[in-house]
C-alpha atoms as a PDB file:
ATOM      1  CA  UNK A   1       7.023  42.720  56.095  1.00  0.00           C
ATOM      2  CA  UNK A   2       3.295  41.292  57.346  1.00  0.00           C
ATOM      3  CA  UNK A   3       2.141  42.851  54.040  1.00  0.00           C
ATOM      4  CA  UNK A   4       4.567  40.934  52.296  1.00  0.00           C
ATOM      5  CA  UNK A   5       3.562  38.035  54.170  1.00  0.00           C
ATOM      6  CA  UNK A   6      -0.035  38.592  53.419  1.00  0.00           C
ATOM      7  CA  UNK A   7       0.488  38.535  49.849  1.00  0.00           C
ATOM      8  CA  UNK A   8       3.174  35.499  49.637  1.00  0.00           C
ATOM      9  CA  UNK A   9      -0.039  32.885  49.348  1.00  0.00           C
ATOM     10  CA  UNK A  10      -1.664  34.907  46.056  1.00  0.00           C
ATOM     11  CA  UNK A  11       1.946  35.529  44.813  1.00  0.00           C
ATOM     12  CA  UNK A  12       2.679  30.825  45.359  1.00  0.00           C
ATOM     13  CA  UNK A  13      -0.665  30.849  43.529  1.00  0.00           C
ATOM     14  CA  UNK A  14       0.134  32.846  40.231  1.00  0.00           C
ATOM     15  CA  UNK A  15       3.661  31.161  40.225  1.00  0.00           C
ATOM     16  CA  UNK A  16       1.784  27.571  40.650  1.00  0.00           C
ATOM     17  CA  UNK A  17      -0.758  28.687  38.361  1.00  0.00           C
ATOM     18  CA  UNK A  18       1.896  29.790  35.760  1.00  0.00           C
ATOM     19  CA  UNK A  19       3.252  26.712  35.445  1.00  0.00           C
ATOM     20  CA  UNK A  20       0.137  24.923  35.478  1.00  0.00           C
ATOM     21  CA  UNK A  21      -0.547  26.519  32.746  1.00  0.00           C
ATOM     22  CA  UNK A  22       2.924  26.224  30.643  1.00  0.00           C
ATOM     23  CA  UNK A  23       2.708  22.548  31.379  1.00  0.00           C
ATOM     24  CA  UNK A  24      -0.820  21.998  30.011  1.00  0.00           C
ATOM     25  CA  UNK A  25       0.138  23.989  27.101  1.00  0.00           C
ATOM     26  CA  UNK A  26       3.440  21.878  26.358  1.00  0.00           C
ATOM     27  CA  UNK A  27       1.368  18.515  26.974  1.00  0.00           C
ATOM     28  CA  UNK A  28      -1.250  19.504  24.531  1.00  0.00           C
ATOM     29  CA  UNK A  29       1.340  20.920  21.895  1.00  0.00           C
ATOM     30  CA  UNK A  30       3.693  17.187  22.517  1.00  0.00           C
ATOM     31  CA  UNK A  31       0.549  15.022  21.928  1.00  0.00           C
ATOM     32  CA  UNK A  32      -0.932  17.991  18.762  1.00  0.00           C
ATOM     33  CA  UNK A  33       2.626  17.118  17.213  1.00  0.00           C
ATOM     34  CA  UNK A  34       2.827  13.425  17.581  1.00  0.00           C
ATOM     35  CA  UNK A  35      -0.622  13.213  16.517  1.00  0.00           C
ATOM     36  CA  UNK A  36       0.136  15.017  13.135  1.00  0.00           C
ATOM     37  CA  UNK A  37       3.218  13.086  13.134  1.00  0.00           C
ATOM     38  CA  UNK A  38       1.609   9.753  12.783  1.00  0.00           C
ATOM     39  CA  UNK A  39      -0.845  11.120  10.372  1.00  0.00           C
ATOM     40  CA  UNK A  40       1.930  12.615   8.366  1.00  0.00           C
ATOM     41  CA  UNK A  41       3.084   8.806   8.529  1.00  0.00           C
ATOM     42  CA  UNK A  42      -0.122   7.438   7.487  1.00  0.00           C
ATOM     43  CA  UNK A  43      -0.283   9.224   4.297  1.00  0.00           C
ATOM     44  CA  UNK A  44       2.929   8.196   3.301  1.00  0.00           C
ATOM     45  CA  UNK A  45       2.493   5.058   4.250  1.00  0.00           C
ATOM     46  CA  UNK A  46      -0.902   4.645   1.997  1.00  0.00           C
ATOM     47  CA  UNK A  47       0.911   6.608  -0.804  1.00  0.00           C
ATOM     48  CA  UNK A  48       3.804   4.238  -1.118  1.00  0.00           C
ATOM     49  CA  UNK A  49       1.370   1.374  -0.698  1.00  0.00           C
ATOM     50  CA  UNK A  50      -0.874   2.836  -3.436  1.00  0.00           C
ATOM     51  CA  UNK A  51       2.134   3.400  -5.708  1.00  0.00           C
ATOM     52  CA  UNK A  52       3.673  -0.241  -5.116  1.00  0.00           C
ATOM     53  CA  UNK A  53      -0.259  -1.635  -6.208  1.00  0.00           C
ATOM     54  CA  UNK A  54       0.225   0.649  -9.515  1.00  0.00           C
ATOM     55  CA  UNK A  55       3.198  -0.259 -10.151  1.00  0.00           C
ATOM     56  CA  UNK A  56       2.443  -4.235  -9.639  1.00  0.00           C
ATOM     57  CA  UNK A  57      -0.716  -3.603 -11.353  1.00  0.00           C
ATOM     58  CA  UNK A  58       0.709  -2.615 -14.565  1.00  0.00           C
ATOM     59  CA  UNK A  59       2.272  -5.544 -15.275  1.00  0.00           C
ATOM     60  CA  UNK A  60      -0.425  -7.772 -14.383  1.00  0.00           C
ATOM     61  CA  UNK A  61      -2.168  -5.946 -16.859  1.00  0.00           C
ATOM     62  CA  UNK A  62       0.380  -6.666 -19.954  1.00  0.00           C
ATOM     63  CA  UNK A  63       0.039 -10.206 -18.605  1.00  0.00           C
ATOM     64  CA  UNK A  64      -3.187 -10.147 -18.993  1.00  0.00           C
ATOM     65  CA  UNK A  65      -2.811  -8.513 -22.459  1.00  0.00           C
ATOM     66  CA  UNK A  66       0.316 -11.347 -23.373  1.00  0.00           C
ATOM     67  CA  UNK A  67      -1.804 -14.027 -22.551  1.00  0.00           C
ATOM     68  CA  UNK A  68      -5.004 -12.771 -24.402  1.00  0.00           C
ATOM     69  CA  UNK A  69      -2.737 -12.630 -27.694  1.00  0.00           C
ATOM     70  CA  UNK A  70      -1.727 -16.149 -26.940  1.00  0.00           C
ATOM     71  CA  UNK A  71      -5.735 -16.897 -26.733  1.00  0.00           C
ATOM     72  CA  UNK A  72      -5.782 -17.991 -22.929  1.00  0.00           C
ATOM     73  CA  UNK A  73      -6.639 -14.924 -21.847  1.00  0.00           C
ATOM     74  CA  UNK A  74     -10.160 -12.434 -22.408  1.00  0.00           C
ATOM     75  CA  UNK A  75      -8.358  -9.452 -22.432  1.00  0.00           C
ATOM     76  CA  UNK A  76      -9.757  -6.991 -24.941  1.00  0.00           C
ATOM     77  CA  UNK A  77      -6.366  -5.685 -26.271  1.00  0.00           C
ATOM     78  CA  UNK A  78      -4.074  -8.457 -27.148  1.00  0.00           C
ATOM     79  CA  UNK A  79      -0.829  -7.615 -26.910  1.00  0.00           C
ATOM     80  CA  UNK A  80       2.352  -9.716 -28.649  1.00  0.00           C
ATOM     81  CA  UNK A  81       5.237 -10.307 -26.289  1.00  0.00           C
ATOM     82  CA  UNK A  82       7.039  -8.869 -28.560  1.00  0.00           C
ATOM     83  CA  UNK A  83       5.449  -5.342 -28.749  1.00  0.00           C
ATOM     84  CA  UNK A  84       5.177  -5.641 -24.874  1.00  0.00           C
ATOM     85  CA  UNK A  85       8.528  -6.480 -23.948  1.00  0.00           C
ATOM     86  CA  UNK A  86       9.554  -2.418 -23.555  1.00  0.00           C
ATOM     87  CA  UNK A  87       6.741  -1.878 -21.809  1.00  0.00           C
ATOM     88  CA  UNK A  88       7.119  -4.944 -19.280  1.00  0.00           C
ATOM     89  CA  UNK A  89      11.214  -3.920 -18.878  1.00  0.00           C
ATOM     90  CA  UNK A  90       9.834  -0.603 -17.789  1.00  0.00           C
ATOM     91  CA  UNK A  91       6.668  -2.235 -15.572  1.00  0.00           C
ATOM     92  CA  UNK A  92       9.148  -4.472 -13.991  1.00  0.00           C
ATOM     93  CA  UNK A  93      12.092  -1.288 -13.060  1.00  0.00           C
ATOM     94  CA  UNK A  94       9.167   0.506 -12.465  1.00  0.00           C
ATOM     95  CA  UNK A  95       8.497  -2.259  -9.447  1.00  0.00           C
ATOM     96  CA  UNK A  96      11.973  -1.899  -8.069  1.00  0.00           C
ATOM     97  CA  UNK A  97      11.719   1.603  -6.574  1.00  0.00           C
ATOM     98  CA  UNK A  98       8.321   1.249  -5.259  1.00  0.00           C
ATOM     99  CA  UNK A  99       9.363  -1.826  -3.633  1.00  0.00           C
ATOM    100  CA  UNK A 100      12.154  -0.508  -1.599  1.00  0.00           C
ATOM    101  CA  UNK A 101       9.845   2.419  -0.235  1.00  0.00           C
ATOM    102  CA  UNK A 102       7.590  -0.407   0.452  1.00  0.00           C
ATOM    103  CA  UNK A 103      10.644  -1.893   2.167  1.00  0.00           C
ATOM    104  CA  UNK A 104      11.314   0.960   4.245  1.00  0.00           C
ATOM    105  CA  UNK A 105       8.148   2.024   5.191  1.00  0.00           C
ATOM    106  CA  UNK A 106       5.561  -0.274   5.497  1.00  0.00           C
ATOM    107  CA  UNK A 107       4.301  -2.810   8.313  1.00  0.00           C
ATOM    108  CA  UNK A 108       5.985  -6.332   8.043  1.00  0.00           C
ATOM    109  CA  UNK A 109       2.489  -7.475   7.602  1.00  0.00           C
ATOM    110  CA  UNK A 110       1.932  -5.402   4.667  1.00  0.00           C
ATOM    111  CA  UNK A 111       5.609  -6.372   3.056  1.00  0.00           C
ATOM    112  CA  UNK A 112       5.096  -9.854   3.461  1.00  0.00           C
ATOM    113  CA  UNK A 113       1.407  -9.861   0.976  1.00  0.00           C
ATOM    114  CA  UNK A 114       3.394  -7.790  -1.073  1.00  0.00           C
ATOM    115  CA  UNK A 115       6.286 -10.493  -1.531  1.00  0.00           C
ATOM    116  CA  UNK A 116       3.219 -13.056  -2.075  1.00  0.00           C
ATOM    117  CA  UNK A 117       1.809 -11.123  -4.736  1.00  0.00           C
ATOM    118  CA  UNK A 118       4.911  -9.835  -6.756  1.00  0.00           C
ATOM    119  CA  UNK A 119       6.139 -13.734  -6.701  1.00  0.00           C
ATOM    120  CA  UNK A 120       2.927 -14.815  -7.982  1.00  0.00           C
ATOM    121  CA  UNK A 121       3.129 -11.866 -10.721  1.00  0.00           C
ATOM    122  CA  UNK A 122       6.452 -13.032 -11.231  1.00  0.00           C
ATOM    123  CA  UNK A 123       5.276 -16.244 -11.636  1.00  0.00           C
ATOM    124  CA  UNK A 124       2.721 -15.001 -14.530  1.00  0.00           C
ATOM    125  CA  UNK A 125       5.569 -13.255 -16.424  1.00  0.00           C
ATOM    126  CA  UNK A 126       7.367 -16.368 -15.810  1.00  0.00           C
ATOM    127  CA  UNK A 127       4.774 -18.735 -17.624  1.00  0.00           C
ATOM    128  CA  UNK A 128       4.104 -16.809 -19.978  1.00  0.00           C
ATOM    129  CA  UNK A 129       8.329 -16.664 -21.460  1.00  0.00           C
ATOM    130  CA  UNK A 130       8.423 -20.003 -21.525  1.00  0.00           C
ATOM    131  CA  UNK A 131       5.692 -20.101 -24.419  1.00  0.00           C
ATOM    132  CA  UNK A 132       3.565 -23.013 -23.353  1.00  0.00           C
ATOM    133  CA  UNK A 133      -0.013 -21.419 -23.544  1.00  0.00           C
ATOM    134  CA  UNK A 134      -1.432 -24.123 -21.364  1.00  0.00           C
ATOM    135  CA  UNK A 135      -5.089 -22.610 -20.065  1.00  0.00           C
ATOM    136  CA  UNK A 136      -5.366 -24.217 -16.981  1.00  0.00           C
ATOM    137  CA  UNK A 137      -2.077 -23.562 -15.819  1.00  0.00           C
ATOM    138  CA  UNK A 138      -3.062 -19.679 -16.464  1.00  0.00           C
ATOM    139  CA  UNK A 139      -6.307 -19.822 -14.598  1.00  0.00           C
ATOM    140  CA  UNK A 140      -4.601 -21.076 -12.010  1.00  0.00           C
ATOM    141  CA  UNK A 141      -1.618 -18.060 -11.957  1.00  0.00           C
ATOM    142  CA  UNK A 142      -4.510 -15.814 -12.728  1.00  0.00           C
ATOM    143  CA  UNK A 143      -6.854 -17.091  -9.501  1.00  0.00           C
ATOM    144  CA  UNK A 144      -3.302 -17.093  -7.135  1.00  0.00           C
ATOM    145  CA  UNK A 145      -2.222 -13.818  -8.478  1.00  0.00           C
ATOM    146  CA  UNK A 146      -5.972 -12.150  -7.434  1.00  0.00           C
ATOM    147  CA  UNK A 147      -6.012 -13.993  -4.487  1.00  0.00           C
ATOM    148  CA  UNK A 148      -2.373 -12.542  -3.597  1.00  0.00           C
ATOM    149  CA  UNK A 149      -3.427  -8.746  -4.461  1.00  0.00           C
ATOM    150  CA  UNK A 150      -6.543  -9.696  -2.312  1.00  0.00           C
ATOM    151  CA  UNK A 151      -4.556 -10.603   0.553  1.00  0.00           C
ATOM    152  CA  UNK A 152      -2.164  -7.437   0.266  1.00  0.00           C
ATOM    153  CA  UNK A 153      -5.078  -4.748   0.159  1.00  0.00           C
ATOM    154  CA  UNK A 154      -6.233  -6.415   3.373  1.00  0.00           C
ATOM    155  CA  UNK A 155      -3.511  -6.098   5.057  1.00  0.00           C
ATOM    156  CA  UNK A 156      -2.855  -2.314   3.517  1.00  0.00           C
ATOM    157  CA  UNK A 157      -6.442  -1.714   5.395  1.00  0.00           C
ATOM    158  CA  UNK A 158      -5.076  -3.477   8.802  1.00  0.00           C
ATOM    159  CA  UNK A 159      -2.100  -1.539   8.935  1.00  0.00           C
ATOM    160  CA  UNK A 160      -4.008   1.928   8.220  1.00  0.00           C
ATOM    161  CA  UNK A 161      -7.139   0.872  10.150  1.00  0.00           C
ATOM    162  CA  UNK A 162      -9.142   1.266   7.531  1.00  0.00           C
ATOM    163  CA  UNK A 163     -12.407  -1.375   7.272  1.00  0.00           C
ATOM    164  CA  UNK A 164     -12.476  -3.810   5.203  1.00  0.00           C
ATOM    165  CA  UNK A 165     -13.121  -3.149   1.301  1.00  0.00           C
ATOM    166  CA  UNK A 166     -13.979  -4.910  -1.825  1.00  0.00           C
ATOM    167  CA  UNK A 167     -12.507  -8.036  -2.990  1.00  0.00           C
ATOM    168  CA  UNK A 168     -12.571  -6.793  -6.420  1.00  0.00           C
ATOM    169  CA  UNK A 169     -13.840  -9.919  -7.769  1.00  0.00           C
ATOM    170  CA  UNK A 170     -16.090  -8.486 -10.751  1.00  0.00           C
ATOM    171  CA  UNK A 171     -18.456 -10.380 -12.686  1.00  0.00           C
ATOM    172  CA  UNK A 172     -18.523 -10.080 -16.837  1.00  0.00           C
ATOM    173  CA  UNK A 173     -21.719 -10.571 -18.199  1.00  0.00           C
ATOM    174  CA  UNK A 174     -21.880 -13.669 -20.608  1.00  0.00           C
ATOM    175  CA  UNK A 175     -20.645 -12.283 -24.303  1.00  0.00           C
ATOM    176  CA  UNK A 176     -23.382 -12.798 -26.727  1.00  0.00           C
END
């Protein structure tokens, strides 16, 4: 039995050891998981942001194209509302679905800019229905509408921690 005795510390040291051992292993394997976890989260998240910009995008660009056939607007390919009104329809359900992942998934930060902009896109379509081609009135939908998208892609980089980025204010050279 002294043999036995003799031997209990080195056999209380592999046991501790052991489980030493298992419960670094489990720690590091808990915090490998949640870390892919959140990044699997992070992609989404910046995918169904991405999607909801495209998707809000396109129909500020037929706006733009409405509005340039109603000569308040630069655009190089005038468009007639009535050759874009398919195209908005499917802009517009196009919006829906993107806006309920948006719903679901991103930061209330994030969800609120998007509300901003999509009203003030909203507001575009809106003005340009009722048929009053009034310039100033569309300068000032097109400045609130850019200032809105502005507003959303800052707080897409705040939620993902990503720096700040362009404010995608672009200048045209003067037409000759």
């Amino acid at each position: 039995m002294s043999a036995f005795i003799q031997q209990l510390p080195a056999l209380v040291g592999v046991v501790i050891g052991a489980i030493g051992s298992y419960l670094a292993i489990a720690r590091g394997d808990r915090i490998r998981f949640h870390r892919e976890r959140s990044a699997r989260w992070e992609e989404r998240r910046l995918a169904i942001y991405a999607e909801y910009a495209r998707a809000l995008k396109q129909s500020v660009t037929l706006a733009y194209r409405i509005a340039a056939h109603l000569g308040i607007d630069p655009h190089p390919h005038p468009l007639s509302p009535e050759e874009a009104a398919s195209q908005l329809a499917e802009a517009t359900d196009a919006r829906d679905p993107a806006g309920e992942a948006l719903l679901m998934l991103g930061s209330t930060g994030v969800v609120d800019k998007a509300r901003e902009w999509v009203v003030a896109v909203m507001d575009m379509e809106r003005f340009l229905r009722d048929g009053t081609p009034e310039p100033e009135i569309w300068a000032t939908l097109m400045t609130r509408q850019r200032a809105a998208r502005e507003a959303y892609y800052a707080a897409v980089r705040r939620d993902l921690g990503l720096p700040p980025g362009h404010s995608a204010e672009w200048s045209l050279p003067a037409s000759s």
